[in-house]
PDB file of N, CA and C in Angstrom:
ATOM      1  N   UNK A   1       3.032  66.845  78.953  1.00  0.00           N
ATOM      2  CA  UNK A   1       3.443  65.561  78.435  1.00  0.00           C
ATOM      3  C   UNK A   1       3.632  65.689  76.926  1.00  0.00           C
ATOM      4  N   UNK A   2       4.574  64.890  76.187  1.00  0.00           N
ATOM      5  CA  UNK A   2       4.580  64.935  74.631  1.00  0.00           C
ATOM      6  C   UNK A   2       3.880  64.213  74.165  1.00  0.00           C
ATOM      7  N   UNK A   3       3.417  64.591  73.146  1.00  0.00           N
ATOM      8  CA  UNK A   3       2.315  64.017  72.112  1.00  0.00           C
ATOM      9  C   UNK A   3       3.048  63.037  71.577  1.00  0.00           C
ATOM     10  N   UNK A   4       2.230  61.685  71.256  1.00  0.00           N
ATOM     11  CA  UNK A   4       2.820  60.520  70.473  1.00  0.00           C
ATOM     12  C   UNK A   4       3.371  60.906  69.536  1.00  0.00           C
ATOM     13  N   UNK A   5       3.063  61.429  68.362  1.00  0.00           N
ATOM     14  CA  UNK A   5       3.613  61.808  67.337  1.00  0.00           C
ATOM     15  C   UNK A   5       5.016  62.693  66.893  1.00  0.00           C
ATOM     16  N   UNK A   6       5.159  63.661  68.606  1.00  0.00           N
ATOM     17  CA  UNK A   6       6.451  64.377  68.521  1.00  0.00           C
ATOM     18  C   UNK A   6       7.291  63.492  69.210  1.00  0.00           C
ATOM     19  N   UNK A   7       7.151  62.343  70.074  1.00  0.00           N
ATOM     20  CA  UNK A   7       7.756  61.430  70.449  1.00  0.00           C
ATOM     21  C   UNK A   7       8.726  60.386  69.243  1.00  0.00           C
ATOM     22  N   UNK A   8       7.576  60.416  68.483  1.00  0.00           N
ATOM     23  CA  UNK A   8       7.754  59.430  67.235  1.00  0.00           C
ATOM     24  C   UNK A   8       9.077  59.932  66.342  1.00  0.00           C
ATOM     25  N   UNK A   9       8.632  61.164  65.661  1.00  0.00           N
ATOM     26  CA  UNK A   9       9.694  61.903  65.422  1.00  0.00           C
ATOM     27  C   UNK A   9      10.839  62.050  66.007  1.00  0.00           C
ATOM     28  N   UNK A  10      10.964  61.966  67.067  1.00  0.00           N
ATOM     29  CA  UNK A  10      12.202  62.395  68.185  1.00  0.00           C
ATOM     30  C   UNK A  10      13.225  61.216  68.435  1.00  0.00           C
ATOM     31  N   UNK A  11      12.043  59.904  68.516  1.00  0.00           N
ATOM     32  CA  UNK A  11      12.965  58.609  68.482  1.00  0.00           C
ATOM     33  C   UNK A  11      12.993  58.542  66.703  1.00  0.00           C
ATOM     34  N   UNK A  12      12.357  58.554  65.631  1.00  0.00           N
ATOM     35  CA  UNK A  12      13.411  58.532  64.520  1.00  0.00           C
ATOM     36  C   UNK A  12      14.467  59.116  64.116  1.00  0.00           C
ATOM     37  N   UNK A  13      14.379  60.954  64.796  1.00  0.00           N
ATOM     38  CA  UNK A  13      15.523  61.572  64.543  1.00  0.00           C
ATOM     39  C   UNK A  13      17.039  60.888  65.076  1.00  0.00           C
ATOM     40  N   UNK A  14      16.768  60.233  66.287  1.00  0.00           N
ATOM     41  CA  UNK A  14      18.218  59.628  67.321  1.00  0.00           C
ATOM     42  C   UNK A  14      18.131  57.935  66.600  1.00  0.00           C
ATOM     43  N   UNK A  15      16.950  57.178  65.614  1.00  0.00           N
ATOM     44  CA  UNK A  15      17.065  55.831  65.579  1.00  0.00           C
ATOM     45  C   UNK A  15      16.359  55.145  65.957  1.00  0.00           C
ATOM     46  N   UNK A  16      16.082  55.464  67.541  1.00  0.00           N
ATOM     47  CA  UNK A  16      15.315  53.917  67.702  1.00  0.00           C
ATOM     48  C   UNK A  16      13.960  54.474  67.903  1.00  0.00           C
ATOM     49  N   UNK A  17      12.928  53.613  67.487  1.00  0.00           N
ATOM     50  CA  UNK A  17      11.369  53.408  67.666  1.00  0.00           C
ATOM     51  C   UNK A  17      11.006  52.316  68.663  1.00  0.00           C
ATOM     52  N   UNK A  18       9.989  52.725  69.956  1.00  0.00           N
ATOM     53  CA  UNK A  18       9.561  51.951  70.225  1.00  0.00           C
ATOM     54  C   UNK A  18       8.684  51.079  70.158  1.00  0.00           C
ATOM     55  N   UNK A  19       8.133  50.151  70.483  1.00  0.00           N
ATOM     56  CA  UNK A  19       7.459  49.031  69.865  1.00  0.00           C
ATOM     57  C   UNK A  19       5.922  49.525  70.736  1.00  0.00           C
ATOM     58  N   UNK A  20       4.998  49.102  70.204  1.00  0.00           N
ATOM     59  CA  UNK A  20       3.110  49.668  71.138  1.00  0.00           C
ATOM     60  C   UNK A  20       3.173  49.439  71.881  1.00  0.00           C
ATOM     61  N   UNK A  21       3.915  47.914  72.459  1.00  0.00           N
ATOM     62  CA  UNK A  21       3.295  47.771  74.237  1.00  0.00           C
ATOM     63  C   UNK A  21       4.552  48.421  74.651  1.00  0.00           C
ATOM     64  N   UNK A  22       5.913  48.698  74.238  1.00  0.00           N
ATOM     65  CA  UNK A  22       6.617  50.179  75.032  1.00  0.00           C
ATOM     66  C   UNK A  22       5.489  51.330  75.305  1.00  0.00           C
ATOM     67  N   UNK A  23       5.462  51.986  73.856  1.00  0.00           N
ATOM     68  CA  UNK A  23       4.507  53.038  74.261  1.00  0.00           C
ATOM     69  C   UNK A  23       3.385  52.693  75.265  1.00  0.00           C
ATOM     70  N   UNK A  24       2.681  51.843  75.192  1.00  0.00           N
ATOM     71  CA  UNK A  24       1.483  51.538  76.136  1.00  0.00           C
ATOM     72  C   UNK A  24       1.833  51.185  77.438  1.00  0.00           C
ATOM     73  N   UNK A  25       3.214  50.809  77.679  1.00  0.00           N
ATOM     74  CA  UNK A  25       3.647  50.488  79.538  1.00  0.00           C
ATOM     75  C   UNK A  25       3.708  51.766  79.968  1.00  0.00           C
ATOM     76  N   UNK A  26       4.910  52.735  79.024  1.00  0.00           N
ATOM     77  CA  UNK A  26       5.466  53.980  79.240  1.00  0.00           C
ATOM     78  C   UNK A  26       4.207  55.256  79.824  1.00  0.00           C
ATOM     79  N   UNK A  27       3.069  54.834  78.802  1.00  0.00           N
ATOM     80  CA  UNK A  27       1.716  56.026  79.235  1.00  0.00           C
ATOM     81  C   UNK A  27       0.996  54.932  80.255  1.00  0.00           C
ATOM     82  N   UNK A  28       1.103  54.465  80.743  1.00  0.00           N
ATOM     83  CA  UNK A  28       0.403  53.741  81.942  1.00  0.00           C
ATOM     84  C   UNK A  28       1.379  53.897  83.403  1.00  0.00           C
ATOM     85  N   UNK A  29       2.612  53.534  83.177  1.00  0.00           N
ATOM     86  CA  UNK A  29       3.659  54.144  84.332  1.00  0.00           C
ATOM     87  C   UNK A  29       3.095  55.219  84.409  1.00  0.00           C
ATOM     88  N   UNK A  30       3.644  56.615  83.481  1.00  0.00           N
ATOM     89  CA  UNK A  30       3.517  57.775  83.819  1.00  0.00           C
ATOM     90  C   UNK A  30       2.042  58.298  84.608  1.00  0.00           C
ATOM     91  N   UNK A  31       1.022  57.715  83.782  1.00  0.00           N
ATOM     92  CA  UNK A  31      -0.302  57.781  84.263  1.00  0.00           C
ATOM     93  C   UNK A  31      -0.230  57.579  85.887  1.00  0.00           C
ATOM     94  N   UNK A  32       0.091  56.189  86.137  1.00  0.00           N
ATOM     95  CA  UNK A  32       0.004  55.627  87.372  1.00  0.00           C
ATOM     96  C   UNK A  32       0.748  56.758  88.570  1.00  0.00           C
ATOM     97  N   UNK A  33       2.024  57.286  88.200  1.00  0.00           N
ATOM     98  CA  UNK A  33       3.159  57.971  89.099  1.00  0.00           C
ATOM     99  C   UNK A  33       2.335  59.520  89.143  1.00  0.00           C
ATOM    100  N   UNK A  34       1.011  59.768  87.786  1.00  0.00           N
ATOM    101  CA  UNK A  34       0.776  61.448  87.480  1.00  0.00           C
ATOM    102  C   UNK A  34      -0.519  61.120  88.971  1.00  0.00           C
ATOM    103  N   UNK A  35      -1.011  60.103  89.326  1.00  0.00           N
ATOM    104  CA  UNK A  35      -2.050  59.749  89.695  1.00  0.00           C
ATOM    105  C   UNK A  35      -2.049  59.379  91.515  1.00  0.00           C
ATOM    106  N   UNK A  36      -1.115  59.335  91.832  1.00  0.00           N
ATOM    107  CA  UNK A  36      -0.549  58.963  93.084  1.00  0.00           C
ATOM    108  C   UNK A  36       0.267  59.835  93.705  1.00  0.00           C
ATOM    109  N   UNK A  37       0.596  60.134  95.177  1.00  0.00           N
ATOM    110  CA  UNK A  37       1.527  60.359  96.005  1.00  0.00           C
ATOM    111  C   UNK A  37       2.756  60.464  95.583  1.00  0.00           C
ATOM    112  N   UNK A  38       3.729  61.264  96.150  1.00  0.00           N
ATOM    113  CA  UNK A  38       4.955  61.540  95.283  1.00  0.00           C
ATOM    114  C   UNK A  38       5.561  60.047  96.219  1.00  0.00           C
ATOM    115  N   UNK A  39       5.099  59.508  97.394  1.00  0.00           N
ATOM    116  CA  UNK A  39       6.205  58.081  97.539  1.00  0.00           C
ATOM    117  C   UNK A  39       5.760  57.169  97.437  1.00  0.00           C
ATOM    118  N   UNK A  40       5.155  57.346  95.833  1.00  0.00           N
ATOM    119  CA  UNK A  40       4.617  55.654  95.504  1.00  0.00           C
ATOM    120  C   UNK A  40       5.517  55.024  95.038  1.00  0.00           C
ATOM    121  N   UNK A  41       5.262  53.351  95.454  1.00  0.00           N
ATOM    122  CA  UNK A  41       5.732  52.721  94.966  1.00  0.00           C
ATOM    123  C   UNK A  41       5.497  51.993  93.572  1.00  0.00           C
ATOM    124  N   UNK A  42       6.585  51.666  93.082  1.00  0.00           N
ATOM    125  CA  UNK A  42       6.000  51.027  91.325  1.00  0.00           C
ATOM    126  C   UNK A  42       6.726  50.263  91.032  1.00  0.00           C
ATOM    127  N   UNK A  43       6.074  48.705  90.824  1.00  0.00           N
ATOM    128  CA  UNK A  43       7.006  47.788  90.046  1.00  0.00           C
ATOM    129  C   UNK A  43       6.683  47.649  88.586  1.00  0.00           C
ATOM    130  N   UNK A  44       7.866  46.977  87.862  1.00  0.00           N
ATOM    131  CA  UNK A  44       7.083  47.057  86.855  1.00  0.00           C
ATOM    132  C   UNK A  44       8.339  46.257  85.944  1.00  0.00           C
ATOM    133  N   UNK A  45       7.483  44.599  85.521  1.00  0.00           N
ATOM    134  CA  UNK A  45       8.455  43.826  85.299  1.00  0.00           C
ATOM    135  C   UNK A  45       7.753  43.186  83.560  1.00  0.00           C
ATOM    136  N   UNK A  46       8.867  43.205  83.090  1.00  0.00           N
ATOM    137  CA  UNK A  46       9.259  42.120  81.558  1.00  0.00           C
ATOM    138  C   UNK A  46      10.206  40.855  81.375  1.00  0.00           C
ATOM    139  N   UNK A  47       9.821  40.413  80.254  1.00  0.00           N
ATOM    140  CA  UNK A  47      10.898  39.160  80.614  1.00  0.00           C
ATOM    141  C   UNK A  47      12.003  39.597  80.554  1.00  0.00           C
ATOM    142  N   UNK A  48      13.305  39.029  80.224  1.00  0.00           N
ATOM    143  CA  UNK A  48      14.343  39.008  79.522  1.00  0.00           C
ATOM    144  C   UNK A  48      14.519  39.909  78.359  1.00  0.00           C
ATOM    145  N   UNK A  49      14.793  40.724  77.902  1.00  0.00           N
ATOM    146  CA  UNK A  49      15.127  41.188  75.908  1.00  0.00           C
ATOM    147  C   UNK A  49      13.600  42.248  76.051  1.00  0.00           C
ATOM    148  N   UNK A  50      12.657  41.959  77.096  1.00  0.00           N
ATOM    149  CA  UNK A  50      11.725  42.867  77.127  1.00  0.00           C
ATOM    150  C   UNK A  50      11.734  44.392  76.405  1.00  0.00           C
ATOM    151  N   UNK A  51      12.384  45.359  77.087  1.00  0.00           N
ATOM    152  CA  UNK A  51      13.122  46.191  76.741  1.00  0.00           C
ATOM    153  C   UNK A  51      12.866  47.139  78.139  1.00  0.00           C
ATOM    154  N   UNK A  52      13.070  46.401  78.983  1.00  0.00           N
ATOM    155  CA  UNK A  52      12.727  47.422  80.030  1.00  0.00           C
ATOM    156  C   UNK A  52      13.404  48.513  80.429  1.00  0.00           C
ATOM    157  N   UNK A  53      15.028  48.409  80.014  1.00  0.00           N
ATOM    158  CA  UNK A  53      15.955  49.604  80.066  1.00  0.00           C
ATOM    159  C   UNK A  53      15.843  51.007  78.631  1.00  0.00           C
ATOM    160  N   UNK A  54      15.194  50.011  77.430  1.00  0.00           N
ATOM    161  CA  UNK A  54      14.377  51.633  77.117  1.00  0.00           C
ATOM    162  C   UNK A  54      13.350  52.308  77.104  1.00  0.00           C
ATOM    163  N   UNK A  55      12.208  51.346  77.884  1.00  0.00           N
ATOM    164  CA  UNK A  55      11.342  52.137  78.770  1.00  0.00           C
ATOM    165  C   UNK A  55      11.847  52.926  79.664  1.00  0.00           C
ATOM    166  N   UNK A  56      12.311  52.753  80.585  1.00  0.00           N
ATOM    167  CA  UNK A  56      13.334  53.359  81.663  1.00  0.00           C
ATOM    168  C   UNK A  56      13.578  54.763  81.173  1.00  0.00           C
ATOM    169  N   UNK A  57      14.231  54.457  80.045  1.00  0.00           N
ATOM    170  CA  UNK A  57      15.306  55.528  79.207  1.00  0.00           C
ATOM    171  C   UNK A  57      14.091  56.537  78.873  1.00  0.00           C
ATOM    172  N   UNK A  58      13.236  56.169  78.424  1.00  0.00           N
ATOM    173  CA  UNK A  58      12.524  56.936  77.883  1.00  0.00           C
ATOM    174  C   UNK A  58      11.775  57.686  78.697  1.00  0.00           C
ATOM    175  N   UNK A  59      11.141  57.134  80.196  1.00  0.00           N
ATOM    176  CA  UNK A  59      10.719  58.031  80.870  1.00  0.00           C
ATOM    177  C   UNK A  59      11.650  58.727  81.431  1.00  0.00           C
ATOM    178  N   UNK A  60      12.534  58.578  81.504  1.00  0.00           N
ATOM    179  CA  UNK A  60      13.663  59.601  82.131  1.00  0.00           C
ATOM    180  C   UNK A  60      14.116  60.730  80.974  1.00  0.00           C
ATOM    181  N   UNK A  61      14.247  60.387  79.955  1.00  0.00           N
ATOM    182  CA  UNK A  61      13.936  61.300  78.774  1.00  0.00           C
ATOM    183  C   UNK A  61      12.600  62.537  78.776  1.00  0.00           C
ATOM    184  N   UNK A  62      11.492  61.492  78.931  1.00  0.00           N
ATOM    185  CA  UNK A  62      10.567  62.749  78.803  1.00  0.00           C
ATOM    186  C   UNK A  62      10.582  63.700  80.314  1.00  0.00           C
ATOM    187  N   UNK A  63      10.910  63.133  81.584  1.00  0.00           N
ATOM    188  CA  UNK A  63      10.960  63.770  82.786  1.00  0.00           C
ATOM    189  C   UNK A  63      11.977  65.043  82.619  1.00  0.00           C
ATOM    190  N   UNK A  64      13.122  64.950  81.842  1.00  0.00           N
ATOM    191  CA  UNK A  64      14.614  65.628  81.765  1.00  0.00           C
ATOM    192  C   UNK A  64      13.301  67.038  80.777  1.00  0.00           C
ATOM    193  N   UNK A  65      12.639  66.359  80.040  1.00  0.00           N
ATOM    194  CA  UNK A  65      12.248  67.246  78.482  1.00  0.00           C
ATOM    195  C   UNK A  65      10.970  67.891  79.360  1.00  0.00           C
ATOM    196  N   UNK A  66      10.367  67.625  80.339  1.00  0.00           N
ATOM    197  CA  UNK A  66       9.132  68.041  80.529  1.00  0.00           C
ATOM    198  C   UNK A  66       9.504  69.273  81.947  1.00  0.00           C
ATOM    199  N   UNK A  67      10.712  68.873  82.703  1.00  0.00           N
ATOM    200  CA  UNK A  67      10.740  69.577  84.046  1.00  0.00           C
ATOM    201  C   UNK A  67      12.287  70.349  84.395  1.00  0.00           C
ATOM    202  N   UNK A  68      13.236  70.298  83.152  1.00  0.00           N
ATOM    203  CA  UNK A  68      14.251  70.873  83.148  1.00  0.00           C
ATOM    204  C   UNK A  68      14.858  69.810  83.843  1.00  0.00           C
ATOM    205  N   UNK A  69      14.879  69.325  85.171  1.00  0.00           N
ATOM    206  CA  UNK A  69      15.506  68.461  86.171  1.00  0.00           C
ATOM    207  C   UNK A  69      16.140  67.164  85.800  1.00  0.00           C
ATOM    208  N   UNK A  70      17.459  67.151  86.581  1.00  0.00           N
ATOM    209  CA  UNK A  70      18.091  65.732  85.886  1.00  0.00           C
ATOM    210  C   UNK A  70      17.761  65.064  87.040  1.00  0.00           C
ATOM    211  N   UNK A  71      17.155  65.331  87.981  1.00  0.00           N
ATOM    212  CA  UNK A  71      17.036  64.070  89.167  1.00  0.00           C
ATOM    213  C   UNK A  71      15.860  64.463  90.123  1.00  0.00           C
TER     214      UNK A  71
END
Protein backbone atom coordinates (compact mmCIF):
# COMPACT_ATOMS: atom_id res chain seq x y z
CA UNK A 1 0.00 0.00 0.00
CA UNK A 2 1.37 3.76 -0.40
CA UNK A 3 2.28 5.74 2.36
CA UNK A 4 0.18 8.96 2.98
CA UNK A 5 2.83 11.13 2.34
CA UNK A 6 3.94 9.58 -1.19
CA UNK A 7 0.27 9.77 -1.97
CA UNK A 8 0.34 13.43 -1.02
CA UNK A 9 3.11 14.20 -3.24
CA UNK A 10 1.68 12.29 -6.15
CA UNK A 11 -1.73 14.12 -5.98
CA UNK A 12 0.28 17.56 -5.83
CA UNK A 13 2.50 16.56 -8.62
CA UNK A 14 -0.98 15.90 -11.10
CA UNK A 15 -3.04 18.94 -8.81
CA UNK A 16 -5.53 17.69 -6.95
CA UNK A 17 -5.39 16.97 -3.04
CA UNK A 18 -7.73 15.12 -1.30
CA UNK A 19 -9.68 16.34 1.49
CA UNK A 20 -9.24 13.87 5.32
CA UNK A 21 -12.51 12.28 5.18
CA UNK A 22 -11.39 11.26 1.28
CA UNK A 23 -8.31 9.95 2.70
CA UNK A 24 -10.15 8.38 5.70
CA UNK A 25 -13.15 6.62 3.41
CA UNK A 26 -10.34 5.59 0.84
CA UNK A 27 -8.12 3.63 3.92
CA UNK A 28 -11.30 2.19 5.37
CA UNK A 29 -12.70 0.82 1.81
CA UNK A 30 -9.38 -0.59 1.11
CA UNK A 31 -9.09 -1.92 4.71
CA UNK A 32 -12.60 -3.36 4.51
CA UNK A 33 -12.01 -5.16 0.66
CA UNK A 34 -7.92 -6.14 2.31
CA UNK A 35 -10.14 -7.85 5.12
CA UNK A 36 -12.83 -9.90 3.40
CA UNK A 37 -13.52 -12.49 0.66
CA UNK A 38 -12.62 -11.62 -2.82
CA UNK A 39 -16.89 -11.46 -3.47
CA UNK A 40 -17.59 -8.96 -1.06
CA UNK A 41 -19.89 -6.78 -1.32
CA UNK A 42 -19.38 -2.85 -0.64
CA UNK A 43 -21.52 0.08 -0.61
CA UNK A 44 -20.42 3.11 -0.05
CA UNK A 45 -22.45 6.35 -0.34
CA UNK A 46 -21.97 10.51 -0.16
CA UNK A 47 -24.15 13.17 -0.86
CA UNK A 48 -24.16 15.02 -3.96
CA UNK A 49 -20.51 17.14 -4.75
CA UNK A 50 -19.30 14.44 -2.08
CA UNK A 51 -16.52 13.46 -4.20
CA UNK A 52 -17.21 10.02 -4.59
CA UNK A 53 -15.86 9.72 -8.23
CA UNK A 54 -12.37 10.76 -6.81
CA UNK A 55 -12.43 8.38 -4.26
CA UNK A 56 -13.24 5.87 -6.88
CA UNK A 57 -10.39 7.33 -8.97
CA UNK A 58 -8.12 7.03 -6.47
CA UNK A 59 -8.57 3.55 -5.43
CA UNK A 60 -8.35 2.46 -8.82
CA UNK A 61 -5.17 4.48 -9.04
CA UNK A 62 -3.52 2.88 -6.17
CA UNK A 63 -4.87 -0.83 -7.37
CA UNK A 64 -3.27 0.01 -11.19
CA UNK A 65 0.17 1.34 -8.86
CA UNK A 66 0.15 -1.54 -6.37
CA UNK A 67 -0.69 -4.82 -8.79
CA UNK A 68 0.39 -3.83 -12.35
CA UNK A 69 -3.41 -4.83 -13.37
CA UNK A 70 -5.88 -2.59 -15.13
CA UNK A 71 -8.89 -4.75 -14.16
Amino acid sequence: MISESSTTTQEQSIGKQLYAYQHKAIEEILSRLKDHPARYNLLYQLPTGGGKTVIFSEIARRYIANTGKKY
